[in-house]
C-alpha atoms as a PDB file:
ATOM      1  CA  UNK A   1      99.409 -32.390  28.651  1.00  0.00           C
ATOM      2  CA  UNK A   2      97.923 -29.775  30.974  1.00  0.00           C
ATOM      3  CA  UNK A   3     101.165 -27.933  30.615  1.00  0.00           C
ATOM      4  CA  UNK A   4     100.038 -27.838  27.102  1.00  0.00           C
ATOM      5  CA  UNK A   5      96.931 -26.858  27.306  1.00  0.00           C
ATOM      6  CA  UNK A   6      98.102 -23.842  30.347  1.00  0.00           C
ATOM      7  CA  UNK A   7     100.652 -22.618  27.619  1.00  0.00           C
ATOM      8  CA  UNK A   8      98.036 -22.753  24.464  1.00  0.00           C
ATOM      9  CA  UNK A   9      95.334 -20.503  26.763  1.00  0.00           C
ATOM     10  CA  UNK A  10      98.041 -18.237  27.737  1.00  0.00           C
ATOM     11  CA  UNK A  11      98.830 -17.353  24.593  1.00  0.00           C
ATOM     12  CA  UNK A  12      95.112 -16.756  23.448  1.00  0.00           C
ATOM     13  CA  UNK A  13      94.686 -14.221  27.004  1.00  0.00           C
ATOM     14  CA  UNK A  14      98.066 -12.072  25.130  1.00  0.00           C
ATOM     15  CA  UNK A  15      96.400 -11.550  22.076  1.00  0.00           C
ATOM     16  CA  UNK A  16      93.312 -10.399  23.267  1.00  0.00           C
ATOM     17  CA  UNK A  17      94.817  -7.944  25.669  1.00  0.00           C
ATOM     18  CA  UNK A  18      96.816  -7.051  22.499  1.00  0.00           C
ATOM     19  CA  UNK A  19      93.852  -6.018  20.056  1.00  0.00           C
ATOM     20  CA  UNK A  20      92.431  -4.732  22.845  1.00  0.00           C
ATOM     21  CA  UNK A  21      94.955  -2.338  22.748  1.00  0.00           C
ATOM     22  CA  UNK A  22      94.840  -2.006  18.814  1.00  0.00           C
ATOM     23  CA  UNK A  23      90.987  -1.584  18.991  1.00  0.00           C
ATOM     24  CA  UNK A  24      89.692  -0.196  22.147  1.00  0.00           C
ATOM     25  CA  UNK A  25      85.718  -0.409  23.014  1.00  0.00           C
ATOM     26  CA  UNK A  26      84.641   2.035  25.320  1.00  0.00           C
ATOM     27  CA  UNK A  27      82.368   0.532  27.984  1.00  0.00           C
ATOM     28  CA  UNK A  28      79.106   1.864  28.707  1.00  0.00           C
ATOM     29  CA  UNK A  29      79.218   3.837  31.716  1.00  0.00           C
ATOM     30  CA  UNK A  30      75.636   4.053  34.078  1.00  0.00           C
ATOM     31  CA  UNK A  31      75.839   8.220  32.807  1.00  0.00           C
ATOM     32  CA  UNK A  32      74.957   6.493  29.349  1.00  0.00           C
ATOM     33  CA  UNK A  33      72.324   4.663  29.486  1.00  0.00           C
ATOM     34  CA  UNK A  34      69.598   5.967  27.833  1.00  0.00           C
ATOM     35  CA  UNK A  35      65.871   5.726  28.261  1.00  0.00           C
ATOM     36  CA  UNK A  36      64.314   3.608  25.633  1.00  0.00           C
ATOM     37  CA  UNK A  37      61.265   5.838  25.270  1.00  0.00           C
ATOM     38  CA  UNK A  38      63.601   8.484  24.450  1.00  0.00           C
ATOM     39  CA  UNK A  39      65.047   6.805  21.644  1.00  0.00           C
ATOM     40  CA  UNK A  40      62.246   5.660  19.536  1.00  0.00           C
ATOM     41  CA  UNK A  41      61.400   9.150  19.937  1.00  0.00           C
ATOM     42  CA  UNK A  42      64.408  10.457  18.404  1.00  0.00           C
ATOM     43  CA  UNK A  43      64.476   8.016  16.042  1.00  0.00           C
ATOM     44  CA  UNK A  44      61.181   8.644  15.262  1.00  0.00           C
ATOM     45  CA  UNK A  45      61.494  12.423  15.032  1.00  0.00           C
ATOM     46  CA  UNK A  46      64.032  12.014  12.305  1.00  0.00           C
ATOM     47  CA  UNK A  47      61.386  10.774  10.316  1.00  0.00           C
ATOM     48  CA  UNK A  48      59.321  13.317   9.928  1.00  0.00           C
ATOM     49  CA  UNK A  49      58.752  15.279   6.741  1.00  0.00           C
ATOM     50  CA  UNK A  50      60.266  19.032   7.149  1.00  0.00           C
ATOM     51  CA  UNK A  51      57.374  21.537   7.716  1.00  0.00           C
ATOM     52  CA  UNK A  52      55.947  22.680   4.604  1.00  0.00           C
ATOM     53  CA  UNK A  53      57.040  26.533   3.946  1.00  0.00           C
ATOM     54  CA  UNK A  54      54.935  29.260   4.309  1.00  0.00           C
ATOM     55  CA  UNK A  55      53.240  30.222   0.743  1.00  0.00           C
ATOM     56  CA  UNK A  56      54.062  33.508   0.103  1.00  0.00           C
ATOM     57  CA  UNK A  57      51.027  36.636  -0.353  1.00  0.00           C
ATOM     58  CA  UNK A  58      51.760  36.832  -4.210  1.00  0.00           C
ATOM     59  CA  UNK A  59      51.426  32.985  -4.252  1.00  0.00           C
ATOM     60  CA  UNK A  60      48.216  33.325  -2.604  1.00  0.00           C
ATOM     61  CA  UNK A  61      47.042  35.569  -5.246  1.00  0.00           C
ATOM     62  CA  UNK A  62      48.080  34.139  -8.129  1.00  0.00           C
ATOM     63  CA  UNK A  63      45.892  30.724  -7.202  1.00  0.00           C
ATOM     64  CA  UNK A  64      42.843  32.722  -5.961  1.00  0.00           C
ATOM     65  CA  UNK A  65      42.996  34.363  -9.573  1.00  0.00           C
ATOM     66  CA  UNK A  66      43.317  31.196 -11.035  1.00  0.00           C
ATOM     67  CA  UNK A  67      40.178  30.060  -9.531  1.00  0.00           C
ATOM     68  CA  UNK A  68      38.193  33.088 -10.420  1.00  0.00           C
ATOM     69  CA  UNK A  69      39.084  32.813 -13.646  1.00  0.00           C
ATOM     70  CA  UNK A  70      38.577  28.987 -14.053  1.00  0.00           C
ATOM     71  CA  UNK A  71      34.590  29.869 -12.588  1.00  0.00           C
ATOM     72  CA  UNK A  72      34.309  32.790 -14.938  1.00  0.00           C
ATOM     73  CA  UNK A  73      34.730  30.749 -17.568  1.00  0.00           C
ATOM     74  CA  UNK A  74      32.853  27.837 -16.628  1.00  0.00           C
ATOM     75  CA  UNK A  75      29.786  30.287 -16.018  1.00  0.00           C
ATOM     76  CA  UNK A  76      30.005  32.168 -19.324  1.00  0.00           C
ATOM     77  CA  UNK A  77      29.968  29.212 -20.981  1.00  0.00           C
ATOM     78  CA  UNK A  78      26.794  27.585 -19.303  1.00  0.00           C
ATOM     79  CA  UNK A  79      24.872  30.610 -19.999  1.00  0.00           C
ATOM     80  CA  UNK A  80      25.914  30.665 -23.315  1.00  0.00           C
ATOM     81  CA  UNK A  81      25.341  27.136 -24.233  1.00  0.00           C
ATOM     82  CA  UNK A  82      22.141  26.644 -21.746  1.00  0.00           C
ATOM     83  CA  UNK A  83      19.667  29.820 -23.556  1.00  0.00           C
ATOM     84  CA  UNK A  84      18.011  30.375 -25.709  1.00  0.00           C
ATOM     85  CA  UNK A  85      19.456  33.300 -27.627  1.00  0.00           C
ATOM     86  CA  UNK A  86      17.326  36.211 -28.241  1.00  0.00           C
ATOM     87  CA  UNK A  87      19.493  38.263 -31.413  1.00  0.00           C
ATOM     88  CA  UNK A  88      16.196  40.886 -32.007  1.00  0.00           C
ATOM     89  CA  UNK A  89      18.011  43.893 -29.725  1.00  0.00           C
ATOM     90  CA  UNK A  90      21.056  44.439 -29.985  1.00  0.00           C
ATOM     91  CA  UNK A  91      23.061  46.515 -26.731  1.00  0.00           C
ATOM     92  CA  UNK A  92      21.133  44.532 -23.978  1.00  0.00           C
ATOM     93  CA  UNK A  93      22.403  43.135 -21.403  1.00  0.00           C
ATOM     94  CA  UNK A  94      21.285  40.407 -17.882  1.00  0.00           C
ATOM     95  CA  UNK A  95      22.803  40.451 -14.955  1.00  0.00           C
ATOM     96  CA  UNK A  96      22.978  37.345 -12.570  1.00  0.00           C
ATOM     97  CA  UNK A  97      23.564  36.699  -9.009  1.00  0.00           C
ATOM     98  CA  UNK A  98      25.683  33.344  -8.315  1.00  0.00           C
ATOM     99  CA  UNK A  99      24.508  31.641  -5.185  1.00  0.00           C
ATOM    100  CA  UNK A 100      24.268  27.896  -3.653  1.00  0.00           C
ATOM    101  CA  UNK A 101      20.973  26.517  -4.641  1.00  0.00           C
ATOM    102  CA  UNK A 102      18.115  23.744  -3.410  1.00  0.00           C
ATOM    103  CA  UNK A 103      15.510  22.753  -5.658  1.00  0.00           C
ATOM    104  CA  UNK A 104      13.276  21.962  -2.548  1.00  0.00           C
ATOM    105  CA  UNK A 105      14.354  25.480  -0.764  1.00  0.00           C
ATOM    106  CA  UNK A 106      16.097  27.345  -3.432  1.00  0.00           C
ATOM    107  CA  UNK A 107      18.740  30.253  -3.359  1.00  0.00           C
ATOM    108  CA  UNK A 108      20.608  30.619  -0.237  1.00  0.00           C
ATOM    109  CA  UNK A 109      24.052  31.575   1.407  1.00  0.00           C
ATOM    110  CA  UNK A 110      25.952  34.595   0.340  1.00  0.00           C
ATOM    111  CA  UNK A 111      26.382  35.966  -3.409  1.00  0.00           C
ATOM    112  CA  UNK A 112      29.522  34.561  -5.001  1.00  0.00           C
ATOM    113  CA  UNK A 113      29.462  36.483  -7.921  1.00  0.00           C
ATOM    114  CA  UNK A 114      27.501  38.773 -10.872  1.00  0.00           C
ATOM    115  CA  UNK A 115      27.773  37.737 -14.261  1.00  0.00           C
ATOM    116  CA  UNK A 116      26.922  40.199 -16.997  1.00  0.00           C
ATOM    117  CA  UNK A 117      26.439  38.731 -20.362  1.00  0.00           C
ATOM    118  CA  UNK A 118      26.012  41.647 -23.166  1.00  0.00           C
ATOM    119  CA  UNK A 119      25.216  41.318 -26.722  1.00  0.00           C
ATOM    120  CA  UNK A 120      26.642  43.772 -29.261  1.00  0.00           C
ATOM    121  CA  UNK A 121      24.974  43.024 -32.474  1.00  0.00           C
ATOM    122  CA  UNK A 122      25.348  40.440 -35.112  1.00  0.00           C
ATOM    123  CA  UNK A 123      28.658  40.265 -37.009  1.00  0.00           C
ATOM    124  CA  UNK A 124      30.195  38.207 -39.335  1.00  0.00           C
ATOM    125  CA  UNK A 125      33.189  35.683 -39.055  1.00  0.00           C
ATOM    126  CA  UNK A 126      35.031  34.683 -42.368  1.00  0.00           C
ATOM    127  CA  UNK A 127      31.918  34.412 -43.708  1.00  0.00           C
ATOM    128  CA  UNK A 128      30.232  32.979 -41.309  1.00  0.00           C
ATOM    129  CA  UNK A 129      26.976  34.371 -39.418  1.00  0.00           C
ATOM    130  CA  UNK A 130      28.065  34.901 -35.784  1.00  0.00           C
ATOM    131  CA  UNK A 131      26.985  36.971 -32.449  1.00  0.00           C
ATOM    132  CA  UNK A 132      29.405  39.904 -30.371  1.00  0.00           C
ATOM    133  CA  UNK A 133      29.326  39.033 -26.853  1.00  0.00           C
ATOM    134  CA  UNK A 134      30.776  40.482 -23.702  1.00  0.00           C
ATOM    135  CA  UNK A 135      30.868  39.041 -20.891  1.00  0.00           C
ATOM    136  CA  UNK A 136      32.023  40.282 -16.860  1.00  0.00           C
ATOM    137  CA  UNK A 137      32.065  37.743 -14.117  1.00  0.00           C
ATOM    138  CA  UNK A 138      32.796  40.002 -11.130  1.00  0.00           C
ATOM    139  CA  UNK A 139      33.961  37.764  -8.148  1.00  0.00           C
ATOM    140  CA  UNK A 140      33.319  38.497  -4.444  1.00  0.00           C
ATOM    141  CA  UNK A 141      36.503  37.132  -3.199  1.00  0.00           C
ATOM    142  CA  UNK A 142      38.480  39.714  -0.943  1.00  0.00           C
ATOM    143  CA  UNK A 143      39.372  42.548  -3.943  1.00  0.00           C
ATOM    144  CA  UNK A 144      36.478  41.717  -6.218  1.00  0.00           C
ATOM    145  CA  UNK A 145      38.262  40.898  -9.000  1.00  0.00           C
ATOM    146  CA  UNK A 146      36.932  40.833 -12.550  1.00  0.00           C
ATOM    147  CA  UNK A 147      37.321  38.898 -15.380  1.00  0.00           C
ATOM    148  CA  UNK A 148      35.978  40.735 -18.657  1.00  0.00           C
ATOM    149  CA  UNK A 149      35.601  38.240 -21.971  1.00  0.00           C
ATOM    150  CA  UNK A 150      34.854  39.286 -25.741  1.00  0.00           C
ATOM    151  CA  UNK A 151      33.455  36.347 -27.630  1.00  0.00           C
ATOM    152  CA  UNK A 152      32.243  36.358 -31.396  1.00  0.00           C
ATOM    153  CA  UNK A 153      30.549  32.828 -31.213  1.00  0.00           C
ATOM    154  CA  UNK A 154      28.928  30.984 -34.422  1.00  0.00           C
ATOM    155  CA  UNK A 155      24.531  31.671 -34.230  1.00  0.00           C
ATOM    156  CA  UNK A 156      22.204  29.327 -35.693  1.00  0.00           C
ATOM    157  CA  UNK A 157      19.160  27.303 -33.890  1.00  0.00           C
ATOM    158  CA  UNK A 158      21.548  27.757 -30.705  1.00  0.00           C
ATOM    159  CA  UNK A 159      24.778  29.176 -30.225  1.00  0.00           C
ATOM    160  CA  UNK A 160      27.551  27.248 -32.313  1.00  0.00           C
ATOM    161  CA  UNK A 161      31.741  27.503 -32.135  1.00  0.00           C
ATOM    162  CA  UNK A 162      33.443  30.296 -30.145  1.00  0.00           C
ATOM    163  CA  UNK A 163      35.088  31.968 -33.197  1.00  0.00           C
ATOM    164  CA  UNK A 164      37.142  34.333 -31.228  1.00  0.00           C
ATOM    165  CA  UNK A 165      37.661  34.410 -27.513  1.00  0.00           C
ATOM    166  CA  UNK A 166      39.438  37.135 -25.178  1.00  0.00           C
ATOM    167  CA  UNK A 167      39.768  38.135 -21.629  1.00  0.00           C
ATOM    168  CA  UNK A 168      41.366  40.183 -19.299  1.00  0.00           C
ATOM    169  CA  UNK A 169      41.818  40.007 -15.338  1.00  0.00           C
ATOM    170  CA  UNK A 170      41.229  43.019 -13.585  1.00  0.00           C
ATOM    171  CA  UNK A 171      41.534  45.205 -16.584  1.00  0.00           C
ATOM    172  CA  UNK A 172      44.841  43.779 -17.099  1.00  0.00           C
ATOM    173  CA  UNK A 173      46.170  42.700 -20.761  1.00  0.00           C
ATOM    174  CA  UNK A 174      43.430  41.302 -22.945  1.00  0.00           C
ATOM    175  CA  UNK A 175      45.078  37.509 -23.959  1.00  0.00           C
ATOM    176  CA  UNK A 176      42.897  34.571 -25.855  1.00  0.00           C
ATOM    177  CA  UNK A 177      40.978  32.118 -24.012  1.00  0.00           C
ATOM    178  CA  UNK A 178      39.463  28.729 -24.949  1.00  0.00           C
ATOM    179  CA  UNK A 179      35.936  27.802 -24.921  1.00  0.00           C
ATOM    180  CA  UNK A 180      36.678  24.303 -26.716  1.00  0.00           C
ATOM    181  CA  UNK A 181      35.965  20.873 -24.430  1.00  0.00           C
ATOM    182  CA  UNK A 182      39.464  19.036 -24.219  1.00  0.00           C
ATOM    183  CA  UNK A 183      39.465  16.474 -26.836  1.00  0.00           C
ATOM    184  CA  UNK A 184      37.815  13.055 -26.124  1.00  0.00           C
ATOM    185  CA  UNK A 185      35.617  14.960 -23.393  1.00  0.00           C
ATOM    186  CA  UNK A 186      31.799  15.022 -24.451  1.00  0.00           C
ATOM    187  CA  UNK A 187      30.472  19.015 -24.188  1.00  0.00           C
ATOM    188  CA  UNK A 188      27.233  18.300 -22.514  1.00  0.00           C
ATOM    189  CA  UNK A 189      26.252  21.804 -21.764  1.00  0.00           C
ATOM    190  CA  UNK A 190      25.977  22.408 -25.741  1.00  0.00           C
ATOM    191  CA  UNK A 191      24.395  18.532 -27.095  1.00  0.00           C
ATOM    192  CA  UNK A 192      22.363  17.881 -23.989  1.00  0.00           C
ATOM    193  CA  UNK A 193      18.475  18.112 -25.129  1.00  0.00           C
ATOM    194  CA  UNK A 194      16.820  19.200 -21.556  1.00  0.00           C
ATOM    195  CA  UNK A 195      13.125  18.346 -21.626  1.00  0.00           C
ATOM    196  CA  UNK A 196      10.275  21.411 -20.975  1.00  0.00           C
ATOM    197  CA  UNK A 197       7.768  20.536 -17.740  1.00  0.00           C
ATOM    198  CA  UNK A 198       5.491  23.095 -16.199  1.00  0.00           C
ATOM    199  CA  UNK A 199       5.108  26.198 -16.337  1.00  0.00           C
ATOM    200  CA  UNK A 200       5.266  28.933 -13.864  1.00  0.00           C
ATOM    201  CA  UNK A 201       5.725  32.292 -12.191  1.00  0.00           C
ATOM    202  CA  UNK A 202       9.070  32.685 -10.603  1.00  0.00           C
ATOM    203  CA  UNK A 203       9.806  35.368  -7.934  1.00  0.00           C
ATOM    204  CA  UNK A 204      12.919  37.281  -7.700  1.00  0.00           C
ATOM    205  CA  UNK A 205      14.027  40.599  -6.940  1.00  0.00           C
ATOM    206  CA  UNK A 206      14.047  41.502 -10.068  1.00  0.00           C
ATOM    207  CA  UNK A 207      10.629  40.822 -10.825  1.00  0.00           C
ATOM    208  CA  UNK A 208       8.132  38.644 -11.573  1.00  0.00           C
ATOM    209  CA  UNK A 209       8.168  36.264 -14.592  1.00  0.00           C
ATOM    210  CA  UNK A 210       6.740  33.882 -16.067  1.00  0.00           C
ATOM    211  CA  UNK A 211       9.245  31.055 -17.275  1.00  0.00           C
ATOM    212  CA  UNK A 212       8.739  27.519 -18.790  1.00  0.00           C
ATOM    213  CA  UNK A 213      11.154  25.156 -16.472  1.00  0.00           C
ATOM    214  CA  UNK A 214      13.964  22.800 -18.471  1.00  0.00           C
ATOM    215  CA  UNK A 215      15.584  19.957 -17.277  1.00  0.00           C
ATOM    216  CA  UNK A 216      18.435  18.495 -18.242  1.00  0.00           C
ATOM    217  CA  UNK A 217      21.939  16.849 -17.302  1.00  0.00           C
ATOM    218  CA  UNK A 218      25.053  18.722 -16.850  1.00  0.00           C
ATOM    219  CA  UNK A 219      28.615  17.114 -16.374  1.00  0.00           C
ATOM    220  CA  UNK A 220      29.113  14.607 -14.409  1.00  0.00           C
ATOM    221  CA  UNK A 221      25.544  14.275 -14.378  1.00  0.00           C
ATOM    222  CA  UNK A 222      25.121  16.813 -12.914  1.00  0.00           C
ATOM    223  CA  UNK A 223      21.149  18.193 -12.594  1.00  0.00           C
ATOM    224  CA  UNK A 224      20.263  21.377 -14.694  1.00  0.00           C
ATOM    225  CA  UNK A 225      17.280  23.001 -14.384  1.00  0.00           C
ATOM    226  CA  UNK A 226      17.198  26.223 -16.854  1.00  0.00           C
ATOM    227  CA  UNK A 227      13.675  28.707 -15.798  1.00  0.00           C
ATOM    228  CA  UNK A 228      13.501  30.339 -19.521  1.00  0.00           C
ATOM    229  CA  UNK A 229      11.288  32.987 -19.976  1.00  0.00           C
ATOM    230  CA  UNK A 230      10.568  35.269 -22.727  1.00  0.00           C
ATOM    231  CA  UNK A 231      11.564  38.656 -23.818  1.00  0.00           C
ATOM    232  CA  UNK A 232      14.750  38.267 -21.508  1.00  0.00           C
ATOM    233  CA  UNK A 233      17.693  39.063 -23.724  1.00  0.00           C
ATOM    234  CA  UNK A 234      19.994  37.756 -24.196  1.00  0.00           C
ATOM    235  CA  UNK A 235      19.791  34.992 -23.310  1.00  0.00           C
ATOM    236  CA  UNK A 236      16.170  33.864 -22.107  1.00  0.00           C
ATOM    237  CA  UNK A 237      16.986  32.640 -19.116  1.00  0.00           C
ATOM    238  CA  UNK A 238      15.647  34.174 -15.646  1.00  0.00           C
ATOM    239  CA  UNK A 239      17.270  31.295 -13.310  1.00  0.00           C
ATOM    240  CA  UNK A 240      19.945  28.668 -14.473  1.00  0.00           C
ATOM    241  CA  UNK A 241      20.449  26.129 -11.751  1.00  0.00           C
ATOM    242  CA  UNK A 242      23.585  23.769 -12.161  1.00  0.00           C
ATOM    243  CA  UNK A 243      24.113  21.256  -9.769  1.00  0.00           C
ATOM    244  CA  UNK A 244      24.372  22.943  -5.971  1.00  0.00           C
ATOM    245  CA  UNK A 245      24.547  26.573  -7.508  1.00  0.00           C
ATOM    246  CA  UNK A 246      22.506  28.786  -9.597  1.00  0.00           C
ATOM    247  CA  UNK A 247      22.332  31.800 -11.800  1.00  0.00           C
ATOM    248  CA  UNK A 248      19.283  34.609 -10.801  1.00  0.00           C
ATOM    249  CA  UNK A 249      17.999  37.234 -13.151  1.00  0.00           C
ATOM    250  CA  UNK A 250      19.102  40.333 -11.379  1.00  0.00           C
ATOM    251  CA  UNK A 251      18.853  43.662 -13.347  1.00  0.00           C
ATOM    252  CA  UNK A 252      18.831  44.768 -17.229  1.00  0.00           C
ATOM    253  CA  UNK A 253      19.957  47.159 -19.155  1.00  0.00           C
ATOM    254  CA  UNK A 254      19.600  48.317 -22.678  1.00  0.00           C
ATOM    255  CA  UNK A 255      21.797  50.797 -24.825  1.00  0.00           C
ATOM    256  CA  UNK A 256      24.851  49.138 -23.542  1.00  0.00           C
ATOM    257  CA  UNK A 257      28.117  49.862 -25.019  1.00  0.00           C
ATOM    258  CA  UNK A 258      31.151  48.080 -25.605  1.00  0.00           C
ATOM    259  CA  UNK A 259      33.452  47.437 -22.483  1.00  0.00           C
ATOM    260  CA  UNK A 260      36.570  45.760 -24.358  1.00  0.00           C
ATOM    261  CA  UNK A 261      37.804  48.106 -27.043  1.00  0.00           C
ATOM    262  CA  UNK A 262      38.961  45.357 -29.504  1.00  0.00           C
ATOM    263  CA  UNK A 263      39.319  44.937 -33.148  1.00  0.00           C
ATOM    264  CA  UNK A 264      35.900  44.816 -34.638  1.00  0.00           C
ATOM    265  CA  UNK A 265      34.823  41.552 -37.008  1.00  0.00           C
ATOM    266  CA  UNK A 266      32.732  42.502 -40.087  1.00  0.00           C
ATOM    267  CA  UNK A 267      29.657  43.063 -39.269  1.00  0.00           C
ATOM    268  CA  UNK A 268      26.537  41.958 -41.487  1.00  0.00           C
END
């Protein structure tokens, strides 16, 4: 029997050493071992997201444009839809100076922008009464750039529809833009109702004026506070304060002409 068993373990140690042979497994060697540390850092390392590449100068351009002209619009259209529009004189024009804004402190920080708002002279639009505005919102972002707008917008008790709407960046190619909310979005700048409080004298460099303070609520809920004041055409309005920024009265002009040359509507 232990012959047996001798003969049977024999054969088992020959055909090991024979897929041995077939197969052979390298045995680590002390050179190979490998620090543990070193390989959950590896491991780890070939995680890693690639680094991003570097946006290129002309990409860098084309968003910075972008944003100016996603502000320009946004701050056309709360001057147009927060005054009261003044259609007696025709070729006047307000400028404003963009700036952060406190209610307890007021203006501060830099100037971020002026934006012009012109009126033309009343018109008409398939039939329809309607105002001529231009509009520049000149940017203070390295190059200045400009964004010029020619709007014929609907007049009643305030201003109604954007009929027609242009613009152009940096003189380039005039192409339409859209002053319409995106459907299923409620336009508060245009049905908000703001309330009148007190009245006062506000101070800028511009001048003195007296101005009957609004209040109202922007998107978002945002707080508005409008400082109209009269004879200040276009528009009305000496300070427009939206949320953290606001709008100040800084110059006027009268006799202005045209700075778009585009087709003329009909006028009345």
């Amino acid at each position: 029997m232990r012959g047996l068993n001798m003969a049977l373990l024999a054969v088992l140690l020959v055909s090991a050493w024979a897929a041995y042979g077939q197969y052979p497994v390298s045995l680590p060697s002390r050179d190979d071992q490998v620090d543990s540390l070193e390989v959950d850092t590896t491991a780890a390392d070939s995680l890693r997201a690639p680094a991003p590449a570097a946006v290129s100068e002309e990409a860098q351009t084309a968003a910075m444009l972008s944003k100016v002209q996603a502000d320009a619009q946004k701050w056309v259209r709360r001057l147009l839809y927060r005054g009261y529009f003044d259609d007696e004189d025709s070729g006047v024009s307000a400028v404003y100076a963009l700036t952060a804004w406190k209610e307890s402190s007021g203006p501060y920080g830099p100037v971020l922008a002026h934006v012009t708002v012109t009126y033309l002279g009343a018109v008409s639009w398939l039939g329809n009464p309607a105002a001529w505005i231009q509009a520049t919102y000149r940017s203070f972002e390295p190059g200045r750039p400009t964004v010029d707008f020619d709007i014929i917008v609907g007049t009643g008790e305030k201003l109604g529809d954007v009929y027609r709407g242009l613009w152009r960046v940096n003189k380039d190619e005039l192409s339409a833009v859209n002053f319409k909310i995106p459907p299923g979005e409620l336009d508060v700048d245009r049905q908000d109702q703001p309330r009148s409080e007190e009245q006062m004298e506000l101070k800028l460099y511009a001048g003195t004026f007296p101005v009957t303070v609004y209040r109202g609520s922007g998107t978002e809920g945002e707080k508005v506070v409008a400082y109209r004041g009269a004879e200040i055409p276009p528009l009305s309005l000496v300070r427009l304060c939206y949320g953290t920024y606001c709008l100040n009265l800084r110059d006027r002009a009268s006799d202005v002409e045209p700075k778009l040359q585009v087709p003329l509507p009909v006028t009345r």
